[in-house]
Protein backbone atom coordinates (compact mmCIF):
# COMPACT_ATOMS: atom_id res chain seq x y z
CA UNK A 1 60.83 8.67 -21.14
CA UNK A 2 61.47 7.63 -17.46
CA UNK A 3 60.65 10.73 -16.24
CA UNK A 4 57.12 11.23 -18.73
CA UNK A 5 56.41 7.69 -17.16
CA UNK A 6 57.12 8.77 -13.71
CA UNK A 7 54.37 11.81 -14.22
CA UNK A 8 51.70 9.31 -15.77
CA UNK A 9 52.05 7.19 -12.95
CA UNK A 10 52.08 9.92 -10.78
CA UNK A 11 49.30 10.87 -12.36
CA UNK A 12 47.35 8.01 -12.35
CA UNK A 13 47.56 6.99 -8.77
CA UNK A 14 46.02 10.89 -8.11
CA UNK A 15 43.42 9.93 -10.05
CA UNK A 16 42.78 6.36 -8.28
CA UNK A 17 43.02 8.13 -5.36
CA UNK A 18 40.02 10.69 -6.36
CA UNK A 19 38.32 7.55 -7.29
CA UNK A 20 38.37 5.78 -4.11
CA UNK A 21 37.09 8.93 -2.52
CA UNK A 22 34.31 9.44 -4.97
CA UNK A 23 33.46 6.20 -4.54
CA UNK A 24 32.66 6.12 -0.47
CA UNK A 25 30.99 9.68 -1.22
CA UNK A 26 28.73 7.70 -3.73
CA UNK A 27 28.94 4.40 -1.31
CA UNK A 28 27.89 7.11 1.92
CA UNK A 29 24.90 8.91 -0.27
CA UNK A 30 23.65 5.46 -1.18
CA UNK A 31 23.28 4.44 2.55
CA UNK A 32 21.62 8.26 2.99
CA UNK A 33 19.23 7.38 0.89
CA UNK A 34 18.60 4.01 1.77
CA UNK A 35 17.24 5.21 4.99
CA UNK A 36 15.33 8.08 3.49
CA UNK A 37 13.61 5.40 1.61
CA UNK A 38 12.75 3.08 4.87
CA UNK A 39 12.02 6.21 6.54
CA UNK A 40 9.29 7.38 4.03
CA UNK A 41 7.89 4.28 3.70
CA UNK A 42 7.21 3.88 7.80
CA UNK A 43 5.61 7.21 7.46
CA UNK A 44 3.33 5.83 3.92
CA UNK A 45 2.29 2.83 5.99
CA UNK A 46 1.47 4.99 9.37
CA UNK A 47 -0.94 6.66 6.64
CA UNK A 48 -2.52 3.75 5.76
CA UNK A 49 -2.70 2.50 9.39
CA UNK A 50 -6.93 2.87 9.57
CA UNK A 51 -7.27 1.30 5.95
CA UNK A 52 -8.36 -1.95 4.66
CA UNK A 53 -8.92 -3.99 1.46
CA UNK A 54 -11.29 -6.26 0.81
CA UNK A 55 -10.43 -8.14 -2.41
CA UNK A 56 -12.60 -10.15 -4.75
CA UNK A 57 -16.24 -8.42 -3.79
CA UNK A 58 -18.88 -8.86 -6.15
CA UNK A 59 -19.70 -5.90 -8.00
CA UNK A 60 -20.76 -3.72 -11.12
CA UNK A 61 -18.54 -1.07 -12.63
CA UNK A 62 -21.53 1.02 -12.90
CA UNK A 63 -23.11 0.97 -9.65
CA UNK A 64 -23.60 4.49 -7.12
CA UNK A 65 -22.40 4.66 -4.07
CA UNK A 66 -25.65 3.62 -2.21
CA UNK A 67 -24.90 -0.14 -3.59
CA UNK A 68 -21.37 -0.63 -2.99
CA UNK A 69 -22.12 0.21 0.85
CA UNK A 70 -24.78 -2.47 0.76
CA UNK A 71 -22.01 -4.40 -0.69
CA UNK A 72 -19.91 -3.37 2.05
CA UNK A 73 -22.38 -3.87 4.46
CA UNK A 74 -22.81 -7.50 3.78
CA UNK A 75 -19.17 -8.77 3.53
CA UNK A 76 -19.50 -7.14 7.83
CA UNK A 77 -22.26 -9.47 7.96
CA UNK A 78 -20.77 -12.31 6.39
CA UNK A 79 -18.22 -11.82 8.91
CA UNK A 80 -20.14 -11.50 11.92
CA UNK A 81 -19.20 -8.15 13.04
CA UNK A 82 -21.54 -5.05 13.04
CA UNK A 83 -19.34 -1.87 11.52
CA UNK A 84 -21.62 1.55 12.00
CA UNK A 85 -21.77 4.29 8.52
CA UNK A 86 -20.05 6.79 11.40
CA UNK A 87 -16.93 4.49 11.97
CA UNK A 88 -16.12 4.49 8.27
CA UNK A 89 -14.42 7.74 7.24
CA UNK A 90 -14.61 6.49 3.12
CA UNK A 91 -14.46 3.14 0.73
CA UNK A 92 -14.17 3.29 -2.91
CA UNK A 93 -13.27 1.04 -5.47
CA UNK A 94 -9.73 -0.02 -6.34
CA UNK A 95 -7.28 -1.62 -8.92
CA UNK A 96 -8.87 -4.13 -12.18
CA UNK A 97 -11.96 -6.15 -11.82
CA UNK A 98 -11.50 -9.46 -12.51
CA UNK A 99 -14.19 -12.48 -13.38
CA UNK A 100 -14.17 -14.81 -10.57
CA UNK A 101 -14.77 -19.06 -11.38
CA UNK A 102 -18.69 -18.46 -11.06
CA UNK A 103 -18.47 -15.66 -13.88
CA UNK A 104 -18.70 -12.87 -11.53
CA UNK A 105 -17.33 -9.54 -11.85
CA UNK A 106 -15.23 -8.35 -8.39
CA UNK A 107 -12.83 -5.84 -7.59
CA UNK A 108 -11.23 -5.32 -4.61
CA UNK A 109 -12.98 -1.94 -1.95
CA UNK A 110 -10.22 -0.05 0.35
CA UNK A 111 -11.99 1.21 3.55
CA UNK A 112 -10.67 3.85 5.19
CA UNK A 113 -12.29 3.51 9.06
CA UNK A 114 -12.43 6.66 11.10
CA UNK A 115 -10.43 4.88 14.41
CA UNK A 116 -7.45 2.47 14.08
CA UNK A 117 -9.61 0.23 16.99
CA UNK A 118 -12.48 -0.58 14.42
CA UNK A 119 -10.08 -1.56 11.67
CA UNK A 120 -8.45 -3.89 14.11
CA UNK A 121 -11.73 -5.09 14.92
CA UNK A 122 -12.85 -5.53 11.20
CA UNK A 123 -9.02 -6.98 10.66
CA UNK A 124 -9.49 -9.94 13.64
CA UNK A 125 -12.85 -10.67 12.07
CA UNK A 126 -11.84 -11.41 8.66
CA UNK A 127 -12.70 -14.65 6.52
CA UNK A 128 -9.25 -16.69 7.79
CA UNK A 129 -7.74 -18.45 4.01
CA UNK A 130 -6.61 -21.50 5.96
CA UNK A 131 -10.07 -22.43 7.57
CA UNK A 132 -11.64 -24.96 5.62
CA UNK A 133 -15.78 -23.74 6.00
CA UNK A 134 -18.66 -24.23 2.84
CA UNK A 135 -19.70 -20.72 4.90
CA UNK A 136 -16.54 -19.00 4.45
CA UNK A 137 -17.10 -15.79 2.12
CA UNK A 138 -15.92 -15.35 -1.42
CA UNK A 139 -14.02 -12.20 -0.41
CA UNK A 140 -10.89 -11.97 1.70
CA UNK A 141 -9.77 -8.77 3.96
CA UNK A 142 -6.08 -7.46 3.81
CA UNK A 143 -4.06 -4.96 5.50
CA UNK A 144 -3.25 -2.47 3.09
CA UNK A 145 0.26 -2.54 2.76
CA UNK A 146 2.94 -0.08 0.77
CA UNK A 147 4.33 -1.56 -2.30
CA UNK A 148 8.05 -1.92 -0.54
CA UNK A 149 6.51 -4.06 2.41
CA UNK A 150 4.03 -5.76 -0.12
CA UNK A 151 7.52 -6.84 -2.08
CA UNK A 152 9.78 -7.78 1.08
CA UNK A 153 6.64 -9.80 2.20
CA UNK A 154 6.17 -11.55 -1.11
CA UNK A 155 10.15 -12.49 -0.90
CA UNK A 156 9.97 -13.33 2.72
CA UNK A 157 7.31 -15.91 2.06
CA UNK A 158 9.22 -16.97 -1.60
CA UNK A 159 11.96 -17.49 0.60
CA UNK A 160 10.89 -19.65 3.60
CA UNK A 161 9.81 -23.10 0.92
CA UNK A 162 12.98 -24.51 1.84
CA UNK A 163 13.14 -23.61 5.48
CA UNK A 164 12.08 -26.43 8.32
CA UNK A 165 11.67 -24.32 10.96
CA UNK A 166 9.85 -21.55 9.71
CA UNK A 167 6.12 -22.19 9.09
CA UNK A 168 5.02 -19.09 7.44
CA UNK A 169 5.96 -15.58 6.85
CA UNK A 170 3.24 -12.63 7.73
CA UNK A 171 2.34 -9.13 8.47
CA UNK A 172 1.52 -8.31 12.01
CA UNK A 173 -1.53 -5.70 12.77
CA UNK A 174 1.25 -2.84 12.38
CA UNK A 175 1.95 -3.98 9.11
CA UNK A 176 5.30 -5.09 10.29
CA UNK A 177 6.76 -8.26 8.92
CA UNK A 178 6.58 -11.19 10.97
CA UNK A 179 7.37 -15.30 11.23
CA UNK A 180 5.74 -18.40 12.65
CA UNK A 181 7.89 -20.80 13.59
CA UNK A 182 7.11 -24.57 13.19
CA UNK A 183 7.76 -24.54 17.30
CA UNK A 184 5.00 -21.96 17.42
CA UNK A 185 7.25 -19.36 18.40
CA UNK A 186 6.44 -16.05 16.52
């Protein structure tokens, strides 16, 4: 009995051993693909580095083409800014439409713009959320961010209510996540 007892513990510590090594195999692959993931996400946002989204436009689900420019064209009016038809490479309509407090239809329009210059110049225009204005716009203009930095921007700012020193949590113009500090130290 000794000896059968000898051979199951014998046996046993083998297989804790095998164990152990699958397990920093599986621990090794998991950190593999961890930065496969980051990795293929910095290359879906460098993708979307010449889009925008502007959310909440005003707009029929049957309308051409022709009208959602003129759409588009206003909202760069209502923001001051003068985009040309050559400096937008496409826009089409994205995601659910919703019905707005005034009963309006809107849906959100991605822009794709043909030079990463104009959509930093559309971006810097944009209606700001925390300016208190009877002028400011209806819509509001986002970067267009992949679902992963969407989500770790969505915690960041979840996360931050019970912070002093941090005012708010952001993305940057490169869609890179960013703080302001109470101090005003970014």
């Amino acid at each position: 009995i000794e000896e059968m007892f000898g051979k199951i513990k014998q046996e046993v510590i083998n297989l804790n051993k095998k164990l152990l090594e699958q397990n920093e195999k599986v621990n090794s692959q998991a950190v593999v693909i961890d930065n496969l993931m980051i990795m293929s996400d910095n290359n879906q946002q460098y993708q979307r580095r010449s889009l925008l989204r502007f959310h909440n436009v005003e707009i029929d689900e049957n309308e051409d083409e022709k009208i959602l420019e003129t759409k588009l064209d206003k909202c760069f009016s209502d923001m001051n800014i003068t985009v040309e038809k050559d400096e937008i490479d496409r826009f089409h309509r994205i995601g659910k439409a919703y019905v707005n407090k005034s009963g309006k239809t809107t849906k959100s329009i991605i822009v794709k713009f043909k030079s990463w210059s104009t959509r930093q110049r559309v971006y810097q225009a944009r209606p700001k959320r925390h300016v208190e204005s009877s002028k400011k716009p209806g819509f509001s203009v986002t970067l267009d961010l992949t679902q992963r930095r969407y989500n770790l921007l969505k915690l960041a700012r979840d996360s931050i209510n019970n912070r002093d020193d941090i005012d708010y949590a952001y993305a940057d113009k490169n869609c890179s996540l960013a703080f302001r500090f109470k101090n005003g130290a970014n």
